[in-house]
N, C-alpha and C. Protein backbone atom coordinates (compact mmCIF):
# COMPACT_ATOMS: atom_id res chain seq x y z
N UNK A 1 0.85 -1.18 0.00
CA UNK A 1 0.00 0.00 0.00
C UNK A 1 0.89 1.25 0.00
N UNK A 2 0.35 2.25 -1.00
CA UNK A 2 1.49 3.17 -0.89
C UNK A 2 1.04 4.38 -0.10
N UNK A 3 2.12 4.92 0.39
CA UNK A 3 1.71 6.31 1.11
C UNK A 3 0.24 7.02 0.87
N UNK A 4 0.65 7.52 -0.37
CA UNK A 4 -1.08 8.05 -0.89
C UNK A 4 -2.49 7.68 -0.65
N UNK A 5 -2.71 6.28 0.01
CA UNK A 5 -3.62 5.48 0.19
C UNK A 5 -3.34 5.03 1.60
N UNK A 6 -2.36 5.32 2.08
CA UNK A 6 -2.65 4.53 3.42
C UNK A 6 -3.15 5.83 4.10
N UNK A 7 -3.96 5.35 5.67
CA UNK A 7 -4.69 5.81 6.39
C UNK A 7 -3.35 6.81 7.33
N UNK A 8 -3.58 8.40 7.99
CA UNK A 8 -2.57 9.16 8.10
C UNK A 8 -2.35 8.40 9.95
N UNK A 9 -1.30 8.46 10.61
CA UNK A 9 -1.28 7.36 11.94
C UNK A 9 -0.60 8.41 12.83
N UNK A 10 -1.20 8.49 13.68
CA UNK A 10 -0.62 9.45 15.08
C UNK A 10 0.57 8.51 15.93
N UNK A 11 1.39 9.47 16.84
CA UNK A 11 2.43 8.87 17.18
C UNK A 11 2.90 9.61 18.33
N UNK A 12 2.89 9.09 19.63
CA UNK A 12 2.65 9.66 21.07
C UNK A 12 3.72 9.24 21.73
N UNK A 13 4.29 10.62 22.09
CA UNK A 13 5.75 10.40 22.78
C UNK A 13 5.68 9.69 23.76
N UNK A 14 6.43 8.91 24.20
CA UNK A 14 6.05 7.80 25.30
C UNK A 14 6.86 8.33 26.60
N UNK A 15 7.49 9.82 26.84
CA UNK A 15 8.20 10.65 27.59
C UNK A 15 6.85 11.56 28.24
N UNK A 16 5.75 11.96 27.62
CA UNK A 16 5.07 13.26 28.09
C UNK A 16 3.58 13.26 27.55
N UNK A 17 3.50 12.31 26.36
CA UNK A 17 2.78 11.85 25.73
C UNK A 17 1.71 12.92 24.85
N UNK A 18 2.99 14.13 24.06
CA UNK A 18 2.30 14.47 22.95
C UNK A 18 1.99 13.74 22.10
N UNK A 19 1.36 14.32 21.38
CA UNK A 19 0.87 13.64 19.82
C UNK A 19 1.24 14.07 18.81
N UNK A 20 1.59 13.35 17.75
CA UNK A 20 2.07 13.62 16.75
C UNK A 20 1.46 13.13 15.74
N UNK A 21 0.43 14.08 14.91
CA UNK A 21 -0.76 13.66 14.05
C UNK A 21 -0.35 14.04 12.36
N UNK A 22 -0.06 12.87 11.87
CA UNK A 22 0.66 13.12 10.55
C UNK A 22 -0.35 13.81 9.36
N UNK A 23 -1.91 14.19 10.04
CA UNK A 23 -2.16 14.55 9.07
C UNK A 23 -2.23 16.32 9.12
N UNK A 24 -2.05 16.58 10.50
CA UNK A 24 -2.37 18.25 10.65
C UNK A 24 -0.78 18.39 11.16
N UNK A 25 0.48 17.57 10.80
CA UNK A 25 1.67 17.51 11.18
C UNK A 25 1.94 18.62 12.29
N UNK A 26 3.15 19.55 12.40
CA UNK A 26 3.83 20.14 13.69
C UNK A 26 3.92 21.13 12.24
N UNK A 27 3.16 22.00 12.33
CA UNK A 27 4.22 23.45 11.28
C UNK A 27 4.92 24.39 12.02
N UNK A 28 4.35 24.39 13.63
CA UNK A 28 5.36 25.40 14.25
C UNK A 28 6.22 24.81 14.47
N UNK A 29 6.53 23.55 14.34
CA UNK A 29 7.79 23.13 14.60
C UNK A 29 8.58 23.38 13.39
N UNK A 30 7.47 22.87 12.18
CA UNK A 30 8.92 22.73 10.71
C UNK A 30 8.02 22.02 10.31
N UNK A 31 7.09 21.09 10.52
CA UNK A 31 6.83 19.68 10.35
C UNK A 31 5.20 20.36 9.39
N UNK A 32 5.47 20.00 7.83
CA UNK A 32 4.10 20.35 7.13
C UNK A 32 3.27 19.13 7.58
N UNK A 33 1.64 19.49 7.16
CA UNK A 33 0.41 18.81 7.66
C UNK A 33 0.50 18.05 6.45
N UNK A 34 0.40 16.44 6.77
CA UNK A 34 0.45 15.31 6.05
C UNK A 34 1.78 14.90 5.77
N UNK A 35 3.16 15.39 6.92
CA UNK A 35 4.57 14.58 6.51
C UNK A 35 4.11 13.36 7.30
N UNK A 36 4.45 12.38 6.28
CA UNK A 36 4.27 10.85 7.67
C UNK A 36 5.29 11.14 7.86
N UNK A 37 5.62 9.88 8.90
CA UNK A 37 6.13 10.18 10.70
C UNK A 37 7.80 9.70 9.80
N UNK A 38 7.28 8.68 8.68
CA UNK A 38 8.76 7.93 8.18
C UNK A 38 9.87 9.47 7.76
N UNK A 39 8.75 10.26 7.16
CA UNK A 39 9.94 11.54 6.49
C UNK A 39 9.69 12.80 7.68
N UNK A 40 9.58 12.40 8.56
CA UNK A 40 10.28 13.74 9.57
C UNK A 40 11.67 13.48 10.22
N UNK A 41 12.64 14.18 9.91
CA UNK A 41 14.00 14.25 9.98
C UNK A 41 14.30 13.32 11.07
N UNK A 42 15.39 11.93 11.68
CA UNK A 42 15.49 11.54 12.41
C UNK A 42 16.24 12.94 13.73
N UNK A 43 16.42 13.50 13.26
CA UNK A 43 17.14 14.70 14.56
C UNK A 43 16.28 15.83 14.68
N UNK A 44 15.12 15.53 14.34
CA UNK A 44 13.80 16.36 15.09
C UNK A 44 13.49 15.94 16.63
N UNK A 45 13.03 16.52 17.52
CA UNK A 45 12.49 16.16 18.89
C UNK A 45 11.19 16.62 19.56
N UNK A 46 10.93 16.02 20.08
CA UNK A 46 9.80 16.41 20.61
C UNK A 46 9.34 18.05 21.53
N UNK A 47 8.76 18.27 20.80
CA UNK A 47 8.62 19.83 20.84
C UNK A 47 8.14 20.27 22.42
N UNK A 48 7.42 19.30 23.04
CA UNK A 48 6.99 19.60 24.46
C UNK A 48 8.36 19.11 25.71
N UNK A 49 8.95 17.91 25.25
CA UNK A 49 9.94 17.50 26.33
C UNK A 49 11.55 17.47 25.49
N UNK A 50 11.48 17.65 24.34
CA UNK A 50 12.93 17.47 23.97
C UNK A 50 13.27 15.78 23.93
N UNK A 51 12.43 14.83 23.74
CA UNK A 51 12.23 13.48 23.38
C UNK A 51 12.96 13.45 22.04
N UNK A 52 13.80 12.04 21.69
CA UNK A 52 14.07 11.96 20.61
C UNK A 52 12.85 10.99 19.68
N UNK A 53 12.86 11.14 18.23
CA UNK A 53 12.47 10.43 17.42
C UNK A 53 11.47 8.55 18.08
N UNK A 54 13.09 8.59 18.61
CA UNK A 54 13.41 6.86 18.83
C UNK A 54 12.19 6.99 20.28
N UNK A 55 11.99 7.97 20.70
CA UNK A 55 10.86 7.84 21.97
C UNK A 55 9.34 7.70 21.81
N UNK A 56 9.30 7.64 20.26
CA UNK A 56 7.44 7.87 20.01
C UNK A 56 7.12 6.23 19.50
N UNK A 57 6.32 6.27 19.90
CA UNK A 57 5.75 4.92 19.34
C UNK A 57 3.78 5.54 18.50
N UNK A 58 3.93 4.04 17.62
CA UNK A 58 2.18 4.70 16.58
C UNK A 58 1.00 4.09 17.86
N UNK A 59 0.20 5.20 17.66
CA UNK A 59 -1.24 4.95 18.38
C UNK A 59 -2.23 4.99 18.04
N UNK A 60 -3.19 4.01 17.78
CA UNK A 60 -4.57 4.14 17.23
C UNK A 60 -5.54 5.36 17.98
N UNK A 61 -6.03 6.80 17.59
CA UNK A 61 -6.91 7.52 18.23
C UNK A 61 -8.26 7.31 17.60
């Protein structure tokens, strides 16, 4: 299934437990609405605790 068709998947820091919703993405961070989670830079962090990448896991909302 390719990107274009798959369903957009949230992803909740497991440090503080923002959310990270790939379809209304982070723009104040950098992050446009609809980057999936695969193409946001691995040396981005979590904008509320300073969490790395490697700290979010996907969550069904």
């Amino acid at each position: 299934m390719s990107n274009e068709t798959q369903a957009f998947q949230t992803w909740m820091c497991l440090i503080c437990g923002w959310v990270y919703d790939e379809a209304a993405g982070a723009p104040e961070d950098g992050i446009a609405p609809g980057t999936r989670w695969a193409d946001v830079p691995m040396n981005w962090t979590c904008p509320e605790c300073g969490a790395r990448k490697d700290d979010f896991e996907m969550t069904a909302i």
